[in-house]
N, C-alpha and C. Protein backbone atom coordinates (compact mmCIF):
# COMPACT_ATOMS: atom_id res chain seq x y z
N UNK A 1 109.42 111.89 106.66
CA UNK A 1 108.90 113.19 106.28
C UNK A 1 108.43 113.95 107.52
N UNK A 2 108.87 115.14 107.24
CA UNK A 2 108.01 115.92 108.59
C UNK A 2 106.80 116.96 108.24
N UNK A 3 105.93 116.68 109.18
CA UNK A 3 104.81 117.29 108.70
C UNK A 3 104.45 118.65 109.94
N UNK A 4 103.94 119.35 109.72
CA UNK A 4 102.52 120.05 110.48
C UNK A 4 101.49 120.51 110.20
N UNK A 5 101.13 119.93 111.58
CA UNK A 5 99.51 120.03 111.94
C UNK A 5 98.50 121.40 112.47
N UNK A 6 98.48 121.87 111.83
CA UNK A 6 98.12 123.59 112.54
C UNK A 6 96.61 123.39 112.94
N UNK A 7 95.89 123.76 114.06
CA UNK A 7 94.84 123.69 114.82
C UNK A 7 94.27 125.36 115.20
N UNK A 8 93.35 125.53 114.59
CA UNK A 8 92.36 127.21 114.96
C UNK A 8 90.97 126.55 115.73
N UNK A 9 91.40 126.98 116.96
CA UNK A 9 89.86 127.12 117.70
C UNK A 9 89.34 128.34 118.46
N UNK A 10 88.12 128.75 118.02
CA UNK A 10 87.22 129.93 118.45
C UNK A 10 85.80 129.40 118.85
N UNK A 11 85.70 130.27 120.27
CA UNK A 11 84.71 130.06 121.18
C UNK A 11 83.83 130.55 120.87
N UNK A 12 82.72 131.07 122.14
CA UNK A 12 81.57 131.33 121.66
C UNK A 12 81.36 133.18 121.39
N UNK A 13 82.69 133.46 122.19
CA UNK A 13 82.83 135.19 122.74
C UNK A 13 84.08 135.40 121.86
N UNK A 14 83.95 134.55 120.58
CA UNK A 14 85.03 134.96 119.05
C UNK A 14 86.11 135.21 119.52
N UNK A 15 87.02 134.58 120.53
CA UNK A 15 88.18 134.13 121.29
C UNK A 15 89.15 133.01 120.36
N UNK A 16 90.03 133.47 119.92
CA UNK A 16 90.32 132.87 118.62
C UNK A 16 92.02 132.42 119.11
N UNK A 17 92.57 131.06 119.03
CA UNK A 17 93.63 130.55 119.50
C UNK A 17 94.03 129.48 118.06
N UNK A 18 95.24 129.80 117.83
CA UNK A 18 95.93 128.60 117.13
C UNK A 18 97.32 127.91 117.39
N UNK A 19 97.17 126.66 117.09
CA UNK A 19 98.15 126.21 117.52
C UNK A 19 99.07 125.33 116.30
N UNK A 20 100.26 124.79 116.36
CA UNK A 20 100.74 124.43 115.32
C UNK A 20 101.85 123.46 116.10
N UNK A 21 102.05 121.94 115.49
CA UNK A 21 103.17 121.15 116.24
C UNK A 21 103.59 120.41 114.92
N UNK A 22 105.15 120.07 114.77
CA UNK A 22 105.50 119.29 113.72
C UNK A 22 105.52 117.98 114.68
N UNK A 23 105.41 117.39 113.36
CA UNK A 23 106.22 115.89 113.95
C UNK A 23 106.60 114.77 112.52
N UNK A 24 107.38 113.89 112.69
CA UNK A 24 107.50 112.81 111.71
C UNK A 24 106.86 111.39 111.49
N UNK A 25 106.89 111.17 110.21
CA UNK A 25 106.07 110.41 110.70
C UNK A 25 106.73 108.89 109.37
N UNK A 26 106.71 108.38 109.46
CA UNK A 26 107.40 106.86 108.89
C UNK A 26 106.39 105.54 109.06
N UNK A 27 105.73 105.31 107.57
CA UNK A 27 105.03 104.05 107.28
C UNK A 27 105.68 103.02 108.01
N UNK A 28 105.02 101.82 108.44
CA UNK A 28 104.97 100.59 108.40
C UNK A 28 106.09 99.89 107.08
N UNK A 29 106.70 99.24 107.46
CA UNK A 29 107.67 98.29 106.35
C UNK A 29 107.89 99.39 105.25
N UNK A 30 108.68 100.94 106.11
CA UNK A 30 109.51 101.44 105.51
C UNK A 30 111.03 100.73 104.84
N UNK A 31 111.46 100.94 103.62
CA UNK A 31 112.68 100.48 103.95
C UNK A 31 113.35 101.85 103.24
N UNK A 32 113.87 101.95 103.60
CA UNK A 32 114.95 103.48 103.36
C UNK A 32 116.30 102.95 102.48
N UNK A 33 116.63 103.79 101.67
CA UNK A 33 118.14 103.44 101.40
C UNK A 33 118.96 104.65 101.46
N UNK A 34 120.29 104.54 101.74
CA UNK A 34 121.39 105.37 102.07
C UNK A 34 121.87 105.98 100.82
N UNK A 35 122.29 106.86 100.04
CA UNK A 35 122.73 107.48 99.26
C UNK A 35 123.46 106.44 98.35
N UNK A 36 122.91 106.22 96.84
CA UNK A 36 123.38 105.24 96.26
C UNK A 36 124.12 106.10 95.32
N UNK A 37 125.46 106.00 94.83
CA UNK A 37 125.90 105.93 94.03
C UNK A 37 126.14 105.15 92.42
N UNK A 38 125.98 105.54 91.50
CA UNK A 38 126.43 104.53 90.77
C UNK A 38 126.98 105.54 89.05
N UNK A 39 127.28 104.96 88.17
CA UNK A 39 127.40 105.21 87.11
C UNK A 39 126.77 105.80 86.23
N UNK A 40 127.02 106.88 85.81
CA UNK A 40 125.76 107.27 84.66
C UNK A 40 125.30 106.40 83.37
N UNK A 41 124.95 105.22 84.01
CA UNK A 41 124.55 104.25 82.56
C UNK A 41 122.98 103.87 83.04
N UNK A 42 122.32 103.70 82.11
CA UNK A 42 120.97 103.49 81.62
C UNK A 42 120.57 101.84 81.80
N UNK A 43 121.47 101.08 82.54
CA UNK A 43 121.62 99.70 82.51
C UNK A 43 122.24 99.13 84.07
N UNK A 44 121.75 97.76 84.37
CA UNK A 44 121.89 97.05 85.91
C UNK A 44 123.37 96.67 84.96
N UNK A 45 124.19 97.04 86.07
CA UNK A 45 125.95 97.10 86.21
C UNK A 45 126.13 95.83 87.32
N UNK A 46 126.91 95.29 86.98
CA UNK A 46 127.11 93.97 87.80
C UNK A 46 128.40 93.74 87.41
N UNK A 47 128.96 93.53 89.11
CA UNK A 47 129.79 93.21 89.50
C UNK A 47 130.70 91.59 88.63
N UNK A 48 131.64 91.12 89.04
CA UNK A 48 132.39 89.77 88.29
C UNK A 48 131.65 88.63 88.99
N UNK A 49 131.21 88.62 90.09
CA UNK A 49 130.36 87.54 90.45
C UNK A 49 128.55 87.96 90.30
N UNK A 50 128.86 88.92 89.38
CA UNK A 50 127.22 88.99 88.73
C UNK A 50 126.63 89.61 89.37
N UNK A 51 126.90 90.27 90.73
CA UNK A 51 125.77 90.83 91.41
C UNK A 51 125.61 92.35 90.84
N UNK A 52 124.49 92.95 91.05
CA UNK A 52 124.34 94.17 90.53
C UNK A 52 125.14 95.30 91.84
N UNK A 53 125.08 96.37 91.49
CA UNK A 53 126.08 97.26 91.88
C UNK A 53 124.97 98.20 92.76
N UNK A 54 123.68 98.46 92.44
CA UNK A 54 122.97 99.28 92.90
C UNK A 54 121.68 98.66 93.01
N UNK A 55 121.24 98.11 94.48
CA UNK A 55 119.74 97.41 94.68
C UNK A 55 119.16 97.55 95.64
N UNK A 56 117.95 97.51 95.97
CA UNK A 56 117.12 97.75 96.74
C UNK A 56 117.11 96.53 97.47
N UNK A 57 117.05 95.90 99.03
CA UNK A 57 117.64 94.98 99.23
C UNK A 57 116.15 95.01 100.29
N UNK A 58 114.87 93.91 100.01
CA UNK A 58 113.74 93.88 101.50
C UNK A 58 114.17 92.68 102.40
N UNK A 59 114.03 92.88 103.72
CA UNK A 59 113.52 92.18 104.40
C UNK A 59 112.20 91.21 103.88
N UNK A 60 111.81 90.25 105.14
CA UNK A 60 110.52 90.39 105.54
C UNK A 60 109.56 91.87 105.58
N UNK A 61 108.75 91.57 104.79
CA UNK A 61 107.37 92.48 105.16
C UNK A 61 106.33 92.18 105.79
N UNK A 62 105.73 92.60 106.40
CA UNK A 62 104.60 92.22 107.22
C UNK A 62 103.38 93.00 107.09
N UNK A 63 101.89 91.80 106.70
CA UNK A 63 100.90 92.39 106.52
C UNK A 63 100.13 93.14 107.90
N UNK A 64 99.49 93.99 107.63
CA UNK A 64 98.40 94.79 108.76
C UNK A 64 98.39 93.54 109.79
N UNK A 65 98.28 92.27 109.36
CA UNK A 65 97.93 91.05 110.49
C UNK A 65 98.82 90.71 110.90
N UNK A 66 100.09 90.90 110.64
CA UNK A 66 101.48 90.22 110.86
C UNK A 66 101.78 89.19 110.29
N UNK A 67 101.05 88.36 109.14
CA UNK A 67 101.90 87.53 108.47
C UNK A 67 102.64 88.00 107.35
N UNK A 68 103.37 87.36 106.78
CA UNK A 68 104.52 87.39 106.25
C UNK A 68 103.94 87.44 104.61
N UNK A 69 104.29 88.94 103.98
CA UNK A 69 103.86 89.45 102.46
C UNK A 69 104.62 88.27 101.83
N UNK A 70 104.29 87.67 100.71
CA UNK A 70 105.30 87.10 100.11
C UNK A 70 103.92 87.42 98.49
N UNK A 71 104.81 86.85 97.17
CA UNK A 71 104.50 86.73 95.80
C UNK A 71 104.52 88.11 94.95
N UNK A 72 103.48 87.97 93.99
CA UNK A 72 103.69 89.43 93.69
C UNK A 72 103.18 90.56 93.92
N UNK A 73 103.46 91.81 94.23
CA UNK A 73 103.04 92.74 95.02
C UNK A 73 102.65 94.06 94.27
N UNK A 74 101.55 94.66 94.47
CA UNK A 74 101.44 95.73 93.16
C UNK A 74 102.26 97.32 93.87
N UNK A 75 103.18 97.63 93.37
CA UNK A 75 103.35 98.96 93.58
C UNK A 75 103.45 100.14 93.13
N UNK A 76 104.11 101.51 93.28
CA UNK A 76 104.35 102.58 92.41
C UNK A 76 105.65 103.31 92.93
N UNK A 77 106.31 103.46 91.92
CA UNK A 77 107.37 104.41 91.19
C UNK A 77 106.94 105.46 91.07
N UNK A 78 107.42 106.64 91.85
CA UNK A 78 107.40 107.96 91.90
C UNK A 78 108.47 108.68 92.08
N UNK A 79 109.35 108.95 91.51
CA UNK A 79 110.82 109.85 91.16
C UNK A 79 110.03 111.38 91.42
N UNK A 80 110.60 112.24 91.68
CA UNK A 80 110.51 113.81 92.46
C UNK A 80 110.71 114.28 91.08
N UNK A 81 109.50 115.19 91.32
CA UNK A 81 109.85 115.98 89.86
C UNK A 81 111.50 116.95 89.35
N UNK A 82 111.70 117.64 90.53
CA UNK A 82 113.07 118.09 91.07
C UNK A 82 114.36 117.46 90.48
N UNK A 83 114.24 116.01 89.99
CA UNK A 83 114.91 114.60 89.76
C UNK A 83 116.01 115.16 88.69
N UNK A 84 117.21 114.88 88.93
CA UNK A 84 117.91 115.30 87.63
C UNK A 84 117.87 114.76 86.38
N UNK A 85 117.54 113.30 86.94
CA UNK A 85 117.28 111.95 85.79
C UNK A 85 116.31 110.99 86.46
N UNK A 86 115.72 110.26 85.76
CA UNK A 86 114.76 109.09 85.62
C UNK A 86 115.32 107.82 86.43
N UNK A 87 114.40 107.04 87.13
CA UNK A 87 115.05 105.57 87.35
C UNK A 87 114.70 104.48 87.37
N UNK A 88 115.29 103.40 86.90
CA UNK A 88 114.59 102.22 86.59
C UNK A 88 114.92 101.35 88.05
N UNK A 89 113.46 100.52 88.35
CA UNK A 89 113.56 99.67 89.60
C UNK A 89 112.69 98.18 88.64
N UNK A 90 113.56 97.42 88.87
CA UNK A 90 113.21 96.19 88.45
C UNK A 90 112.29 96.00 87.14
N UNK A 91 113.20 96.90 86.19
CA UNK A 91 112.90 97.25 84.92
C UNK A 91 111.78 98.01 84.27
N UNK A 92 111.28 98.90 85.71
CA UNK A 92 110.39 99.85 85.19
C UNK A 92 111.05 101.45 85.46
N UNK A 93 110.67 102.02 84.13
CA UNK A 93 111.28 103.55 84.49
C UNK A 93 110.72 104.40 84.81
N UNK A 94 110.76 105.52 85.25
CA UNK A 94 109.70 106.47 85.83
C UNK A 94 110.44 107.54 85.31
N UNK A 95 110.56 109.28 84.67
CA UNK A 95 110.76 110.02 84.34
C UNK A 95 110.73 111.34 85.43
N UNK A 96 111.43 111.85 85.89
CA UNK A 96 111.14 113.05 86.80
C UNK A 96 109.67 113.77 86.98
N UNK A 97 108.71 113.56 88.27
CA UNK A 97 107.56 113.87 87.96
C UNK A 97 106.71 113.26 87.81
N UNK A 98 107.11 111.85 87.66
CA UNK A 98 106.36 110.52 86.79
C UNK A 98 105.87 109.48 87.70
N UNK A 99 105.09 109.00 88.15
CA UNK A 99 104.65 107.69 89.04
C UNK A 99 104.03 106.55 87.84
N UNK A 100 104.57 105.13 87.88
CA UNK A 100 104.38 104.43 87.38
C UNK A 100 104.47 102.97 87.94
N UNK A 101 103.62 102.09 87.65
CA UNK A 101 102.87 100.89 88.65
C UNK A 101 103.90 99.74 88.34
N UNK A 102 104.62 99.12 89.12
CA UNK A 102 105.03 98.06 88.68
C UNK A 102 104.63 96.84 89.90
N UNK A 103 105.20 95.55 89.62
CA UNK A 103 105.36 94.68 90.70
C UNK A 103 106.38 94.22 90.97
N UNK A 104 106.47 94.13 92.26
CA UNK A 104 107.88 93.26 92.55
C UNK A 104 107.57 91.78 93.48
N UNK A 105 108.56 91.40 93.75
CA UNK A 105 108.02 89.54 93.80
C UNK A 105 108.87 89.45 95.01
N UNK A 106 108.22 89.36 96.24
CA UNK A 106 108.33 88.50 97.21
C UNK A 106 108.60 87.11 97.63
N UNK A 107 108.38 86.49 96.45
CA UNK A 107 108.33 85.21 96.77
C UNK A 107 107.66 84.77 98.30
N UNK A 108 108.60 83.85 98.63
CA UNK A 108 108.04 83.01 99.66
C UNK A 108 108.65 83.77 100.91
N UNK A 109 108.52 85.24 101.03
CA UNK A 109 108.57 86.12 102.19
C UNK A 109 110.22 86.01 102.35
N UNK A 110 111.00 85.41 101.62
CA UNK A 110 112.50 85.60 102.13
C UNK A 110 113.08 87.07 101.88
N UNK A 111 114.62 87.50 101.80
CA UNK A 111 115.15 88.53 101.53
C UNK A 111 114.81 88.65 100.03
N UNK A 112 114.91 90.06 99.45
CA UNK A 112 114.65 89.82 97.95
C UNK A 112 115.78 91.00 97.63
N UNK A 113 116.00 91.17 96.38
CA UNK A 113 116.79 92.56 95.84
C UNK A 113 116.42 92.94 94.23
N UNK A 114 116.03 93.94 94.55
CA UNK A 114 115.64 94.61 92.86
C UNK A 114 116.83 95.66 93.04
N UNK A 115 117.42 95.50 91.28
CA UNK A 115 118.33 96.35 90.60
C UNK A 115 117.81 98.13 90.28
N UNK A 116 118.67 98.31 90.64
CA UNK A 116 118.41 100.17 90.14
C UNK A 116 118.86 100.98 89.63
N UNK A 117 118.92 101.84 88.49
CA UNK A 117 119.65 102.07 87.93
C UNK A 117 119.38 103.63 87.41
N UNK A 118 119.83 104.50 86.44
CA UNK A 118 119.16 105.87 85.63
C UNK A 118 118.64 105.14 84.33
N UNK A 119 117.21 105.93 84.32
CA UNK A 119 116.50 105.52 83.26
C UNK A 119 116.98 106.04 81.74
N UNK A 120 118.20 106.73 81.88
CA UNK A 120 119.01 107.38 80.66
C UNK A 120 120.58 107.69 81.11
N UNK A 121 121.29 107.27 79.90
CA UNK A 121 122.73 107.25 80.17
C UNK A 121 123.37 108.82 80.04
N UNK A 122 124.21 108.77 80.63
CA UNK A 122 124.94 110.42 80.67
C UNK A 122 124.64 111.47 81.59
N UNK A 123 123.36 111.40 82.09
CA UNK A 123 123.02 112.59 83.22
C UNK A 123 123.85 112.11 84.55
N UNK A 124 123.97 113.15 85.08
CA UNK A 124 124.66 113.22 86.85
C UNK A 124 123.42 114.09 87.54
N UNK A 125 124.05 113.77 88.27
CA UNK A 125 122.99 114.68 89.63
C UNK A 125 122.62 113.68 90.89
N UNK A 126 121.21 114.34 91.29
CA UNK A 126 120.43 113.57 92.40
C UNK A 126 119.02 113.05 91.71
N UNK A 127 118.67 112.17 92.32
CA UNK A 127 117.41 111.83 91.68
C UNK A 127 117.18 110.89 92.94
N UNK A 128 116.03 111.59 94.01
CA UNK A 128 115.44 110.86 94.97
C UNK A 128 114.14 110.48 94.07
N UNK A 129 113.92 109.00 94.86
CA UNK A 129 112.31 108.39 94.30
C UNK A 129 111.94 107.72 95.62
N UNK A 130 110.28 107.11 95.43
CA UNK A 130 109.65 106.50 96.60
C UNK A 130 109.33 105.35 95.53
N UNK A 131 109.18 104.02 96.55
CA UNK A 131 108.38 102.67 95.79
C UNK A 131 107.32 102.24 96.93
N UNK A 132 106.06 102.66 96.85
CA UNK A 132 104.57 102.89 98.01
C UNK A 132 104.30 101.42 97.22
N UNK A 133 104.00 100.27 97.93
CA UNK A 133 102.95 99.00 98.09
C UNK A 133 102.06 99.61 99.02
N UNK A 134 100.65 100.24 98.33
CA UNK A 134 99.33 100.45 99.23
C UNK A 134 99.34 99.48 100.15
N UNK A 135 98.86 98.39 99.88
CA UNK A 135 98.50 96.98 100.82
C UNK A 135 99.69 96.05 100.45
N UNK A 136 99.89 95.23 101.05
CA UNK A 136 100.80 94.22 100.94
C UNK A 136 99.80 92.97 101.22
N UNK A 137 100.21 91.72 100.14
CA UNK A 137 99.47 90.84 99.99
C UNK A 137 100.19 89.77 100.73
């Protein structure tokens, strides 16, 4: 995301200066995904050897201390109101506009993958969302 920071400072002889700088800025154990495609179905689509077609795929995460997040993790589902359709992440849906708490499971800090899908069958479009873990346990 890019942000700015706009700065007004006035002296003592009402000498009045402002200043303004963007910059970006990217959490800690971001993980980003690339433009997913998939089907307008309301359901995790899987492939002939079972794998799903559309997932969110983590690394390792790492706590504020540097050890290694693992079990279950509390987070939130927030789809853009803008959203053409709704989306489900590891069987929770969120509605355009909508933030809603789920968990996802780390286990024992290895790779993990949650399924993703439209929270309703038949719509097309775009539908960007965020999944924020405040703290990682």
């Amino acid at each position: 995301e890019t942000y700015t920071l706009t700065v007004q400072a006035k002296d003592e002889m009402n000498n009045v200066k402002e200043s303004s700088v963007e910059f970006n800025y990217l959490p800690n154990n971001l993980v980003r995904l690339e433009n997913l495609k998939t089907l307008a179905v309301n359901a995790s689509l899987k492939t002939s050897d079972n794998t799903p077609l559309a997932v969110l795929y983590d690394s390792q995460l790492r706590k504020k201390v540097g050890s290694i997040a693992t079990g279950l993790q509390d987070a939130v589902l927030t789809v853009r109101k803008d959203a053409a359709f709704g989306v489900t992440v590891n069987g929770v849906s969120a509605m355009p506009g909508e933030s809603k708490e789920l968990q996802l499971d780390l286990g024992l800090g290895d790779s993990r993958s949650f399924p993703i899908f439209p929270a309703v069958s038949g719509l097309t479009g775009r539908s960007e969302f965020m999944i924020n873990i405040e703290e990682l346990k």
